[in-house]
PDB file of N, CA and C in Angstrom:
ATOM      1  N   UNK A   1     172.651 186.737  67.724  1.00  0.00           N
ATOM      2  CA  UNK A   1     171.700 185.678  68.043  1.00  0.00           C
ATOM      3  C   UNK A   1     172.502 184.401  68.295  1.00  0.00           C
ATOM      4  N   UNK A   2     172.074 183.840  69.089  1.00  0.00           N
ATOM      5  CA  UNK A   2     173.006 182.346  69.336  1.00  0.00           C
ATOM      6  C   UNK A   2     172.680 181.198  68.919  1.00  0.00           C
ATOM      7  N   UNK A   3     172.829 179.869  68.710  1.00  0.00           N
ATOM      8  CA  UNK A   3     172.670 178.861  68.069  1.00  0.00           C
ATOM      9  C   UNK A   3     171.250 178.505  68.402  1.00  0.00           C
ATOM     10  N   UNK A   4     171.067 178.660  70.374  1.00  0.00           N
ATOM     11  CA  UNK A   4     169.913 178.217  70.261  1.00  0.00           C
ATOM     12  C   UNK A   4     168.520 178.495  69.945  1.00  0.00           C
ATOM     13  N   UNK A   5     168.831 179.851  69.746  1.00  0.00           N
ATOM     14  CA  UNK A   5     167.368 180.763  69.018  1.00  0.00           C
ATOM     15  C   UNK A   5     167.479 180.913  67.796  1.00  0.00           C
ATOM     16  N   UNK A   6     168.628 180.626  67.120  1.00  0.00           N
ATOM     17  CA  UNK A   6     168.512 180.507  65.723  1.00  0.00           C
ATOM     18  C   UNK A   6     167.871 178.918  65.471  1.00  0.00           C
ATOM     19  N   UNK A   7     168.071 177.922  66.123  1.00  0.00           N
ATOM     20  CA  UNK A   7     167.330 176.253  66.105  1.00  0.00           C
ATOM     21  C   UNK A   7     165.499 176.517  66.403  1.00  0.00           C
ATOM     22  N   UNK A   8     165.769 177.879  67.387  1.00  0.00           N
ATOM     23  CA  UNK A   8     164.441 177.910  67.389  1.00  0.00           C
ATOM     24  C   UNK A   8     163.185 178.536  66.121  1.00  0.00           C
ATOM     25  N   UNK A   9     164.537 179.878  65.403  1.00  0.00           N
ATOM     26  CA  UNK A   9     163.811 180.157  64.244  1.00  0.00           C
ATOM     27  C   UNK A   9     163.416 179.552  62.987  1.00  0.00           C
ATOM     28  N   UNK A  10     164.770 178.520  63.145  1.00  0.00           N
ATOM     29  CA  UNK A  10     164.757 177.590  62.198  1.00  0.00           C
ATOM     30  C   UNK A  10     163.631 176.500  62.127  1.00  0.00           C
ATOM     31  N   UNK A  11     162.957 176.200  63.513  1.00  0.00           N
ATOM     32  CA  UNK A  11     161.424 175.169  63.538  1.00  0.00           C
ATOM     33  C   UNK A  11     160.668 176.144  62.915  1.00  0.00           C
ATOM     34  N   UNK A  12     160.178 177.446  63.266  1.00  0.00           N
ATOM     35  CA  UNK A  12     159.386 178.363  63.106  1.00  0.00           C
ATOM     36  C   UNK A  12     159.367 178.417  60.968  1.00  0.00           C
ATOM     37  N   UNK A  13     160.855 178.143  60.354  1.00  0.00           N
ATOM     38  CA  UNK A  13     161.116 178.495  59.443  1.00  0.00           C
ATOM     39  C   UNK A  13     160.090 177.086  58.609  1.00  0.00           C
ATOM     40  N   UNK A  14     160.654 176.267  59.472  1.00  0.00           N
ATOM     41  CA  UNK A  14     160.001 174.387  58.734  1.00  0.00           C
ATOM     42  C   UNK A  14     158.820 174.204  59.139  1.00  0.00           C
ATOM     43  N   UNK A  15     157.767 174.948  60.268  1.00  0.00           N
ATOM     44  CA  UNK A  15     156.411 175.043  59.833  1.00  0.00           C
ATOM     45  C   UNK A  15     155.609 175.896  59.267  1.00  0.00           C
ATOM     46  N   UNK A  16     156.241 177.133  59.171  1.00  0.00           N
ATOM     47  CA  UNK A  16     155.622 177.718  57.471  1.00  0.00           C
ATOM     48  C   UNK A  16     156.350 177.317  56.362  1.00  0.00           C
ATOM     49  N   UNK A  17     157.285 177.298  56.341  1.00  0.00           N
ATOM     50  CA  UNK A  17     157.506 175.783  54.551  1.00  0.00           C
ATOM     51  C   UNK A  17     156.494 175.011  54.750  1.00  0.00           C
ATOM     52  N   UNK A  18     155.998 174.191  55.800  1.00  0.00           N
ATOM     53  CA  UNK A  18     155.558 173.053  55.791  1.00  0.00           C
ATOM     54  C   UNK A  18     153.625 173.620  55.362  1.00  0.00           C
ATOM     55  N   UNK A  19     153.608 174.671  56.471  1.00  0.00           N
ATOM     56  CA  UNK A  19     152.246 175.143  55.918  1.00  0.00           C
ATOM     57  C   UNK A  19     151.731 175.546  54.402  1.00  0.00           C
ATOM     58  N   UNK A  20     153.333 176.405  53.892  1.00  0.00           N
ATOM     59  CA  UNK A  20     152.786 176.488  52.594  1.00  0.00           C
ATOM     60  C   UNK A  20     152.735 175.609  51.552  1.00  0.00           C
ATOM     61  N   UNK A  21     153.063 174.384  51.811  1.00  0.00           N
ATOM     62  CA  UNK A  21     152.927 173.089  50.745  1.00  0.00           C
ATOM     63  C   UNK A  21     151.844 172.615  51.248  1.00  0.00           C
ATOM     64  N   UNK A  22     151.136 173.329  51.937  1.00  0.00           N
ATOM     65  CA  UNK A  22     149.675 172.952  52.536  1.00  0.00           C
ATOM     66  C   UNK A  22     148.757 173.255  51.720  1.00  0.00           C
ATOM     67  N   UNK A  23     148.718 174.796  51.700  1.00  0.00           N
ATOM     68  CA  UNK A  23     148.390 175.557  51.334  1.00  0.00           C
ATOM     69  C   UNK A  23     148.293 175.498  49.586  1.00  0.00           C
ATOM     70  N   UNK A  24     149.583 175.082  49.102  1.00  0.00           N
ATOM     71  CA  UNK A  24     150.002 175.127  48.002  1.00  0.00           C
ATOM     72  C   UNK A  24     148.845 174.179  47.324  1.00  0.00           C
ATOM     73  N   UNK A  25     149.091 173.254  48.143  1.00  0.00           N
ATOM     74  CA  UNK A  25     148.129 171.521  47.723  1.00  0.00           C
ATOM     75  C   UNK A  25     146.320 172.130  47.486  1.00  0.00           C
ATOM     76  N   UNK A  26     146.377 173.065  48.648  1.00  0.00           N
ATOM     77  CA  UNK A  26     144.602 173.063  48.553  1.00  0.00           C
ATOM     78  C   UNK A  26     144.501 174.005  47.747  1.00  0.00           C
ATOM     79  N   UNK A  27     145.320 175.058  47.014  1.00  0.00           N
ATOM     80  CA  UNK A  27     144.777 176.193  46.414  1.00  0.00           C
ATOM     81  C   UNK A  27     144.461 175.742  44.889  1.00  0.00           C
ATOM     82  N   UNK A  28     144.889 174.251  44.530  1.00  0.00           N
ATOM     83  CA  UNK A  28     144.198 173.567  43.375  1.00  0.00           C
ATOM     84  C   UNK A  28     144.978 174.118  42.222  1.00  0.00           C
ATOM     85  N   UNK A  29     146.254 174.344  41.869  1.00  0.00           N
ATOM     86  CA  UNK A  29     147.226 175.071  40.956  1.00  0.00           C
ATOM     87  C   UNK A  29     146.940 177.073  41.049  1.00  0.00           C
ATOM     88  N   UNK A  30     146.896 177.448  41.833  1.00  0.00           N
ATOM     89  CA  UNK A  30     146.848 178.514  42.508  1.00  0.00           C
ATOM     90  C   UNK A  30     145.376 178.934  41.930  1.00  0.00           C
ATOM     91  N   UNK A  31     144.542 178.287  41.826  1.00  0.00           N
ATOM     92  CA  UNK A  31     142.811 178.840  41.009  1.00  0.00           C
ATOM     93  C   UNK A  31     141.949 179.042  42.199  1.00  0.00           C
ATOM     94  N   UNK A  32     142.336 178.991  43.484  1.00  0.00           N
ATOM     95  CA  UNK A  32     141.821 179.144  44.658  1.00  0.00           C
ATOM     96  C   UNK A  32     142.581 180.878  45.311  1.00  0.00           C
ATOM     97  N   UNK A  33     141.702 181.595  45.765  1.00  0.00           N
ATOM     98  CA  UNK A  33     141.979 182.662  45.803  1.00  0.00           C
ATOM     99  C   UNK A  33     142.852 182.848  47.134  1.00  0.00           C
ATOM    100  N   UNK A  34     142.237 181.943  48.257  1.00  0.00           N
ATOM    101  CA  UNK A  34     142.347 182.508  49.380  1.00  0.00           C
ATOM    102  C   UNK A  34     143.594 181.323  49.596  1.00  0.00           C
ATOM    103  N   UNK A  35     143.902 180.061  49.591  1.00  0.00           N
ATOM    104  CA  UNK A  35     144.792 179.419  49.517  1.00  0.00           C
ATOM    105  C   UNK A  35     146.218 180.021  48.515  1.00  0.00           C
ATOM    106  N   UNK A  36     145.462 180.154  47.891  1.00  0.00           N
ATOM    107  CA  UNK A  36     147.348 181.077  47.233  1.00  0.00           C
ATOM    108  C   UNK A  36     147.345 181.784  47.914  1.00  0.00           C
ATOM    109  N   UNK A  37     147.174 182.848  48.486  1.00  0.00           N
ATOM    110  CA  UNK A  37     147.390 184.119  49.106  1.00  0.00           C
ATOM    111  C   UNK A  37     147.977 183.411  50.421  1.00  0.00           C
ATOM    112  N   UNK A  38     147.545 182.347  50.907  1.00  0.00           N
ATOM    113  CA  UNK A  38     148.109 182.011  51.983  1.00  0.00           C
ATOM    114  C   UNK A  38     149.406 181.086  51.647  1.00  0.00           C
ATOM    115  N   UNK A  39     149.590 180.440  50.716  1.00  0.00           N
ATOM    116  CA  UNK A  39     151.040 180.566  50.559  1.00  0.00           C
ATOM    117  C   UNK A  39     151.766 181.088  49.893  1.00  0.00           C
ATOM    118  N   UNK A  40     151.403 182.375  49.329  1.00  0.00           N
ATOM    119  CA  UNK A  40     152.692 183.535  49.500  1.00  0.00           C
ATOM    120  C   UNK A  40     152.671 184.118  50.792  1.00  0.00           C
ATOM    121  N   UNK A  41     152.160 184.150  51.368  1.00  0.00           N
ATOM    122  CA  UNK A  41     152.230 184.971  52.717  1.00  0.00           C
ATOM    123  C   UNK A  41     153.115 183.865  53.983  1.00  0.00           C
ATOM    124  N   UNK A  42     152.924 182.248  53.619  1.00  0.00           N
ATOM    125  CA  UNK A  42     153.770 181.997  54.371  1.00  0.00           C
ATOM    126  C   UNK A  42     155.158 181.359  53.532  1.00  0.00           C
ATOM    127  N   UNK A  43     155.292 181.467  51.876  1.00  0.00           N
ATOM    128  CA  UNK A  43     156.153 181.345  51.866  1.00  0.00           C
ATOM    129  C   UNK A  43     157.502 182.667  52.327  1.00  0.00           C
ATOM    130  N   UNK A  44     156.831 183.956  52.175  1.00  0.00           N
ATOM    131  CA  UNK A  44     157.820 184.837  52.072  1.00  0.00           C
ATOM    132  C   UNK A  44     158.268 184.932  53.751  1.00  0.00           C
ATOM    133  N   UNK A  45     157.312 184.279  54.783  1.00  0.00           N
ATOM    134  CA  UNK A  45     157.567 184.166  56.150  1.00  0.00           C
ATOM    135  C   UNK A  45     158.715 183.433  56.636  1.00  0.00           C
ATOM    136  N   UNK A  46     158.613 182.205  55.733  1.00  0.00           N
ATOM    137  CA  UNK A  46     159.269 181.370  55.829  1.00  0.00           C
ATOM    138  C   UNK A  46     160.995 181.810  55.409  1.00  0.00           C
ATOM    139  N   UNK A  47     161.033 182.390  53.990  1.00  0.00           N
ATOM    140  CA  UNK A  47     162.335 183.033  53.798  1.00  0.00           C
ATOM    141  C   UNK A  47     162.788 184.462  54.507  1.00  0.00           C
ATOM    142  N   UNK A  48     162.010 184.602  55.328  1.00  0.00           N
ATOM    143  CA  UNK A  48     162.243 185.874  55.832  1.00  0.00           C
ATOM    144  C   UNK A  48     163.386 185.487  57.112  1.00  0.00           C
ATOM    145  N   UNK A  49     162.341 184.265  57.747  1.00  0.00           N
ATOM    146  CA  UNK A  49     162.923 183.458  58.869  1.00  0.00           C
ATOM    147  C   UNK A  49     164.301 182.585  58.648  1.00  0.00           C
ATOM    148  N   UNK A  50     164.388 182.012  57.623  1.00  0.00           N
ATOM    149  CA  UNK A  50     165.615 181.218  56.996  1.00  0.00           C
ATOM    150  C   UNK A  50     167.099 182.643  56.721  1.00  0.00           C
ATOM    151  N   UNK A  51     166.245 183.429  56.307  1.00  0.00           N
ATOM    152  CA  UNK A  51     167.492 184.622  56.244  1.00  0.00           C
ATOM    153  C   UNK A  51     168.209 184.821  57.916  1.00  0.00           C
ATOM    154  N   UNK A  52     166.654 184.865  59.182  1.00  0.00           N
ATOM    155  CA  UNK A  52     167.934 185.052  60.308  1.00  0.00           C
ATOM    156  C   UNK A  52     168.158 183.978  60.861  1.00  0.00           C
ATOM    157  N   UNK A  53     168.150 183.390  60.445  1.00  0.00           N
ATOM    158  CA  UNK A  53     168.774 181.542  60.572  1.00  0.00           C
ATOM    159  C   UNK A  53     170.194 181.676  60.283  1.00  0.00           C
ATOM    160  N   UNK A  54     170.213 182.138  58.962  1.00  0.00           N
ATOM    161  CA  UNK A  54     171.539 181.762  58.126  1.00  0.00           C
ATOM    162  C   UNK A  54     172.457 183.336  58.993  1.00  0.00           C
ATOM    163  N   UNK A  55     172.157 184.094  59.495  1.00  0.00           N
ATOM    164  CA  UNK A  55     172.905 184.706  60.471  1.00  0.00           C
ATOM    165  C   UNK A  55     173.655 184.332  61.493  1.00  0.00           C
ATOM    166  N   UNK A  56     173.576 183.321  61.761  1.00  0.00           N
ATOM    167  CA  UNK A  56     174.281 182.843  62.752  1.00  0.00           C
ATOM    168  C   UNK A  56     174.907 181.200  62.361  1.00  0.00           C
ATOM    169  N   UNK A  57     174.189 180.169  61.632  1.00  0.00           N
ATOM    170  CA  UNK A  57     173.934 179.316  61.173  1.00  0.00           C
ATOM    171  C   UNK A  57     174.798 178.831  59.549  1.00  0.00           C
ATOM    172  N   UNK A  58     175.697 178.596  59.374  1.00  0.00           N
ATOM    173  CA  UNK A  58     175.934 178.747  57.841  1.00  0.00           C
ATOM    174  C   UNK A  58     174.780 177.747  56.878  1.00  0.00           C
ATOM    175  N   UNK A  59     174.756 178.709  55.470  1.00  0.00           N
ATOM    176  CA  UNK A  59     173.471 178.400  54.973  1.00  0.00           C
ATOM    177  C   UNK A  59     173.640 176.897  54.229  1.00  0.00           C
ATOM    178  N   UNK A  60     174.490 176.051  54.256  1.00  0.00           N
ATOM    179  CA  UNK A  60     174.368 174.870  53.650  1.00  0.00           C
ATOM    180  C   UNK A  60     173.897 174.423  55.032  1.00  0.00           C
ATOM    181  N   UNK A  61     174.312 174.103  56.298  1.00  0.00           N
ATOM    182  CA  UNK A  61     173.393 173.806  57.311  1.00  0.00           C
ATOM    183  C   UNK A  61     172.277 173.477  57.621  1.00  0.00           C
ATOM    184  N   UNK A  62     172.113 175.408  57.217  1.00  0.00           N
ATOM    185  CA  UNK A  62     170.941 176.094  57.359  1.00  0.00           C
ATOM    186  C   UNK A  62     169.320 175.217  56.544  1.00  0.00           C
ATOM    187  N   UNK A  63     170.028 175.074  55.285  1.00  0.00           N
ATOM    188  CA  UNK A  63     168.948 174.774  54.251  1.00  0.00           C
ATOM    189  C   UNK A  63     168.610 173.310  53.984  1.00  0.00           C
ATOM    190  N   UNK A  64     169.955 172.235  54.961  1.00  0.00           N
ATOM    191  CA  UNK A  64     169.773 170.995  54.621  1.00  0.00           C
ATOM    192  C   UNK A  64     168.645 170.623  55.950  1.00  0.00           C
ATOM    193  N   UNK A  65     168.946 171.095  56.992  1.00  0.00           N
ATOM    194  CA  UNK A  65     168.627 170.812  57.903  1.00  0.00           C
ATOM    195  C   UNK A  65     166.860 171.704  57.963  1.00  0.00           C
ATOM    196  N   UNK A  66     166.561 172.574  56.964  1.00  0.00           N
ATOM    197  CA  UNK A  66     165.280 173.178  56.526  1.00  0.00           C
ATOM    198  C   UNK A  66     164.608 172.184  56.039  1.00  0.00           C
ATOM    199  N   UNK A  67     165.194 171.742  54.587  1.00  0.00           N
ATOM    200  CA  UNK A  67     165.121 170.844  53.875  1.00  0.00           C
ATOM    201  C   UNK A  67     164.222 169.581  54.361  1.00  0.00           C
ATOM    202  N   UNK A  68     165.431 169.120  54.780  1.00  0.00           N
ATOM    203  CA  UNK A  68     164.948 167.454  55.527  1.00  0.00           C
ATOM    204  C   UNK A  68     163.773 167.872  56.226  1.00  0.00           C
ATOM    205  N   UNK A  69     163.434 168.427  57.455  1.00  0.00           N
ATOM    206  CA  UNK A  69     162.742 168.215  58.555  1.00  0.00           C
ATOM    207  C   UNK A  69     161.328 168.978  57.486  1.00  0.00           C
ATOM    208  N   UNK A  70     161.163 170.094  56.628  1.00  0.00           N
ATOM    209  CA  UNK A  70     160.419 170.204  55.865  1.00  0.00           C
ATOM    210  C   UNK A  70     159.824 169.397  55.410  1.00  0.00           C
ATOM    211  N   UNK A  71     160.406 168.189  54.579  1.00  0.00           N
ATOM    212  CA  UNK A  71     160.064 166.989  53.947  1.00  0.00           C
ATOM    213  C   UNK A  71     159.605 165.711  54.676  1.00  0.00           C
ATOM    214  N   UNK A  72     159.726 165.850  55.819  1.00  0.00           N
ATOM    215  CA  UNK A  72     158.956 165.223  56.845  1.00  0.00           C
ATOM    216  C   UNK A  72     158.053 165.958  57.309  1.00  0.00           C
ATOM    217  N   UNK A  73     157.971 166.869  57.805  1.00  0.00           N
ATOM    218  CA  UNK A  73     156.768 167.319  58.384  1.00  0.00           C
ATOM    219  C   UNK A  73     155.718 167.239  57.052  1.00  0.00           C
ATOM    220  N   UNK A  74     155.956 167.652  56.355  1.00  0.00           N
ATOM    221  CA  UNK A  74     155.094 167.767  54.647  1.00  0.00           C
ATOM    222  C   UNK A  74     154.647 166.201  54.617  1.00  0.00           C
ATOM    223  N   UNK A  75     155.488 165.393  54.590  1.00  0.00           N
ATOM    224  CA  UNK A  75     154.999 164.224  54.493  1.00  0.00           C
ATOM    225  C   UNK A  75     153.476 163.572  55.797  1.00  0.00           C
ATOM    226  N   UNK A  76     154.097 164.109  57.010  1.00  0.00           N
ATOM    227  CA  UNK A  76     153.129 163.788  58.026  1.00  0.00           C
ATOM    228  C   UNK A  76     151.990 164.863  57.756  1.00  0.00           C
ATOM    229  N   UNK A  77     151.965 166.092  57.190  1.00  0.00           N
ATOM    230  CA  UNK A  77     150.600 166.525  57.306  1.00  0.00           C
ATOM    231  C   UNK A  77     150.191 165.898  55.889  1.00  0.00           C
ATOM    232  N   UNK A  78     150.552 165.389  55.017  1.00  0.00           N
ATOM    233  CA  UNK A  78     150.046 164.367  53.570  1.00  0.00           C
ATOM    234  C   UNK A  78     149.423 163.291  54.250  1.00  0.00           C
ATOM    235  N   UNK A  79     149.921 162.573  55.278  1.00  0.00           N
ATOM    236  CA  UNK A  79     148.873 161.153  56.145  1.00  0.00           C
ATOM    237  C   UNK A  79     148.097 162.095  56.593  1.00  0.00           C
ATOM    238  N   UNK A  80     147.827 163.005  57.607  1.00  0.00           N
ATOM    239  CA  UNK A  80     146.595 163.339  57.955  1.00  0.00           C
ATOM    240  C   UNK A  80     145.465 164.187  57.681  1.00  0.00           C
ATOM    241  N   UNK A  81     146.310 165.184  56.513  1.00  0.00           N
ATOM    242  CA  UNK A  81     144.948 166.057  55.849  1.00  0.00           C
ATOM    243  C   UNK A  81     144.218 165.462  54.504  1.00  0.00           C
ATOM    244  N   UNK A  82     145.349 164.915  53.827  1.00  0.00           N
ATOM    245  CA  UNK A  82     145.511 164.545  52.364  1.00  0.00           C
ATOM    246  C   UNK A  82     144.945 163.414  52.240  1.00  0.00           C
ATOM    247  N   UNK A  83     145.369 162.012  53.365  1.00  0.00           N
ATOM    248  CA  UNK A  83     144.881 160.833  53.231  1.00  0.00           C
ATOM    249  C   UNK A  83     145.744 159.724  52.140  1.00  0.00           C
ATOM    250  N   UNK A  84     147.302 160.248  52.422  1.00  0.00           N
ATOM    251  CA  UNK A  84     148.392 159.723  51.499  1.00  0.00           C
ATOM    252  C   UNK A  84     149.512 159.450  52.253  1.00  0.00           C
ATOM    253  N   UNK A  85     149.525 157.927  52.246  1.00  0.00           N
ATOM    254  CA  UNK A  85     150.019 157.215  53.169  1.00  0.00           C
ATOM    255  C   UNK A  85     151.468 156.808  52.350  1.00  0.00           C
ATOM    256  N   UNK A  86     152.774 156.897  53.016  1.00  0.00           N
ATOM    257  CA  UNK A  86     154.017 156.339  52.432  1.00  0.00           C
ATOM    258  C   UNK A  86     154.228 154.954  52.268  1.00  0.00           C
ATOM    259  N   UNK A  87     154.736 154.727  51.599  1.00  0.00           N
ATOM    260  CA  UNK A  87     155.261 153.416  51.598  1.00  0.00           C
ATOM    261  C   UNK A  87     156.316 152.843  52.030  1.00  0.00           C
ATOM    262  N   UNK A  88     156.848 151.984  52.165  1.00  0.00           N
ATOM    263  CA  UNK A  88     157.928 151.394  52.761  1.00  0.00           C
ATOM    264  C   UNK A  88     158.986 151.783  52.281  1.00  0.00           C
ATOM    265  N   UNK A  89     159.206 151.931  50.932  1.00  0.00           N
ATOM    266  CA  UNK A  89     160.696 152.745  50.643  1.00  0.00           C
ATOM    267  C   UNK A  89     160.970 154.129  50.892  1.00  0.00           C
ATOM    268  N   UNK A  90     159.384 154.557  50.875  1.00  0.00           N
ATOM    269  CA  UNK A  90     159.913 156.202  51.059  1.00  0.00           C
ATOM    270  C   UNK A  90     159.690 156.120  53.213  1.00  0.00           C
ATOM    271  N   UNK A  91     159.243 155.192  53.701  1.00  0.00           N
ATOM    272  CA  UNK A  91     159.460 155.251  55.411  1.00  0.00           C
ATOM    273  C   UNK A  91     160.907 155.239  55.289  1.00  0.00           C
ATOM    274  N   UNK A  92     161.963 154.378  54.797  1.00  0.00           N
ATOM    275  CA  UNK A  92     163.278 153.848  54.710  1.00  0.00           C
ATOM    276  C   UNK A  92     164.173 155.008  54.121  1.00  0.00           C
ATOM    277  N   UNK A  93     163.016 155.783  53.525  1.00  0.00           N
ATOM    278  CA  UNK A  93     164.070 157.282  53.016  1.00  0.00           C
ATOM    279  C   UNK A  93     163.892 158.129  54.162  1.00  0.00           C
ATOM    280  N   UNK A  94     162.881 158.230  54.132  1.00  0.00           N
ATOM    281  CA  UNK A  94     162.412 159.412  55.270  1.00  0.00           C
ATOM    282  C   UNK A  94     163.313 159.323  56.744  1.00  0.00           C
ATOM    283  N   UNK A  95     163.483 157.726  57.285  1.00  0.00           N
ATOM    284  CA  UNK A  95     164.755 157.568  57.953  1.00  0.00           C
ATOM    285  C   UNK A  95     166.044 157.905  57.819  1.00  0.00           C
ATOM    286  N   UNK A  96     166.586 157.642  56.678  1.00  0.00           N
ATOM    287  CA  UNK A  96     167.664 158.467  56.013  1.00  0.00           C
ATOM    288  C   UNK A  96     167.970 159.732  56.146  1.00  0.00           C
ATOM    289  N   UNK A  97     166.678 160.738  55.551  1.00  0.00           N
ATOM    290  CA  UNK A  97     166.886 161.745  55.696  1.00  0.00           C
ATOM    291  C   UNK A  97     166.584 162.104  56.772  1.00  0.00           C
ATOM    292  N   UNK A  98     166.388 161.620  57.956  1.00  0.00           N
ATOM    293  CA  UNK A  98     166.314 162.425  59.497  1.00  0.00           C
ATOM    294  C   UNK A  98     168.227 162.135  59.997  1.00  0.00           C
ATOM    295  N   UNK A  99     168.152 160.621  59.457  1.00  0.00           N
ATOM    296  CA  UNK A  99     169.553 160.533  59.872  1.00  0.00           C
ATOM    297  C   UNK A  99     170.666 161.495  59.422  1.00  0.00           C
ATOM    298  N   UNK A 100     170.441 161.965  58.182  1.00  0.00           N
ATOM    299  CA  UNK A 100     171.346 162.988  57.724  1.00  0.00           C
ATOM    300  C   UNK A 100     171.199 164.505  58.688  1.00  0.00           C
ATOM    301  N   UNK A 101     169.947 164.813  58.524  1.00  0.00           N
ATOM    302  CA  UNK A 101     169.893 165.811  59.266  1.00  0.00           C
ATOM    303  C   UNK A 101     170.126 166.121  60.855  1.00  0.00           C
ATOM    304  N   UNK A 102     170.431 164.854  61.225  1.00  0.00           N
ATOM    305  CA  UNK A 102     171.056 164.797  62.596  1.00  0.00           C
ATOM    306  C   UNK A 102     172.510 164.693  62.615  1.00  0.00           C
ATOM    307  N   UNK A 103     172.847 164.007  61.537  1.00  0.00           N
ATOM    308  CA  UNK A 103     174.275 164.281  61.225  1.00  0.00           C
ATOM    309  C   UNK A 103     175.048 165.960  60.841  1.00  0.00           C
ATOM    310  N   UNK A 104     174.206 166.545  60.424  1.00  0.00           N
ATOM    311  CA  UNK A 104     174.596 167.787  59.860  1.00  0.00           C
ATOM    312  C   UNK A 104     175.054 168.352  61.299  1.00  0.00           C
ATOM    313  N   UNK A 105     173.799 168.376  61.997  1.00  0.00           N
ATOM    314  CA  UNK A 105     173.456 169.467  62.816  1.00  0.00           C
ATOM    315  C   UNK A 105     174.619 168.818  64.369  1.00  0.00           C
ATOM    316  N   UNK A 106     174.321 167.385  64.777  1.00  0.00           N
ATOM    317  CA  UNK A 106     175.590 167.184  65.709  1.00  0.00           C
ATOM    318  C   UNK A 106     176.614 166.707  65.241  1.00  0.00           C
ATOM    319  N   UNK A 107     177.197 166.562  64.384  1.00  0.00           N
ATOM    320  CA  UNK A 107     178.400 165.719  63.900  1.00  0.00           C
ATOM    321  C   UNK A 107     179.464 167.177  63.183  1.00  0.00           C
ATOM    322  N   UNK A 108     178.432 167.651  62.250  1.00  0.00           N
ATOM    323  CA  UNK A 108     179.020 168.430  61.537  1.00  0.00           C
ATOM    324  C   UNK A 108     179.342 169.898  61.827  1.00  0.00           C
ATOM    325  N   UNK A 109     180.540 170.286  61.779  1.00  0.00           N
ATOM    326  CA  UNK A 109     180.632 172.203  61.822  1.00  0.00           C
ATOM    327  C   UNK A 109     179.814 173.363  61.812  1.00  0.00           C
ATOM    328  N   UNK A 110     179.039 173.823  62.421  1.00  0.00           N
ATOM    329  CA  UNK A 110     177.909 174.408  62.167  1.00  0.00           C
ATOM    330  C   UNK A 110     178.666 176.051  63.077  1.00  0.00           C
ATOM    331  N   UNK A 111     179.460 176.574  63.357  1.00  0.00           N
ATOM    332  CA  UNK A 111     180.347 177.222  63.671  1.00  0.00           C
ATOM    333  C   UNK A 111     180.001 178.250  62.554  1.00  0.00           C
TER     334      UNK A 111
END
């Protein structure tokens, strides 16, 4: 597999993470039947996908660059499903951590 379909599995990987902290949120500490079930089903999607990521991808890369863009997307579906708006230090992190994750991915060895 080559870098660029592994970048592609790797989005695929950060919107089911991202779905299942969705999921996670509405199933109310898993006492919701049909919301848990839906995030085990997309968490194990999600590591299924991160495994052929890290095939081509080395997995500190792999998982920072999961990581970050996870924690943003999570954050943007928190403003629009949730109704939980960031604040200025965590906008100023959330910059940070895109900046890192752009650093990983063009700056850094990913070979």
């Amino acid at each position: 597999m080559g870098n660029m379909t592994a970048y592609i599995i790797l989005i695929v990987a950060v919107a089911l993470g991202t779905a299942s902290n969705g999921f996670a949120k509405g199933s109310q500490g898993f006492t919701l039947w049909l919301p848990s079930f839906l995030t085990a089903i997309s968490i194990v999607g999600c590591m299924y996908t991160l495994s052929l990521v890290m095939k081509s991808i080395p997995v500190g890369v792999t998982y920072a660059s999961f990581a970050g863009l996870c924690i943003i997307a999570t954050t943007i579906v928190g403003v629009y499903k949730f109704n939980q708006f960031p604040d200025i230090f965590t906008i100023i992190g959330m910059g940070l951590i895109i900046a890192g994750v752009l650093m990983v991915n063009l700056l850094g060895n990913t070979s």
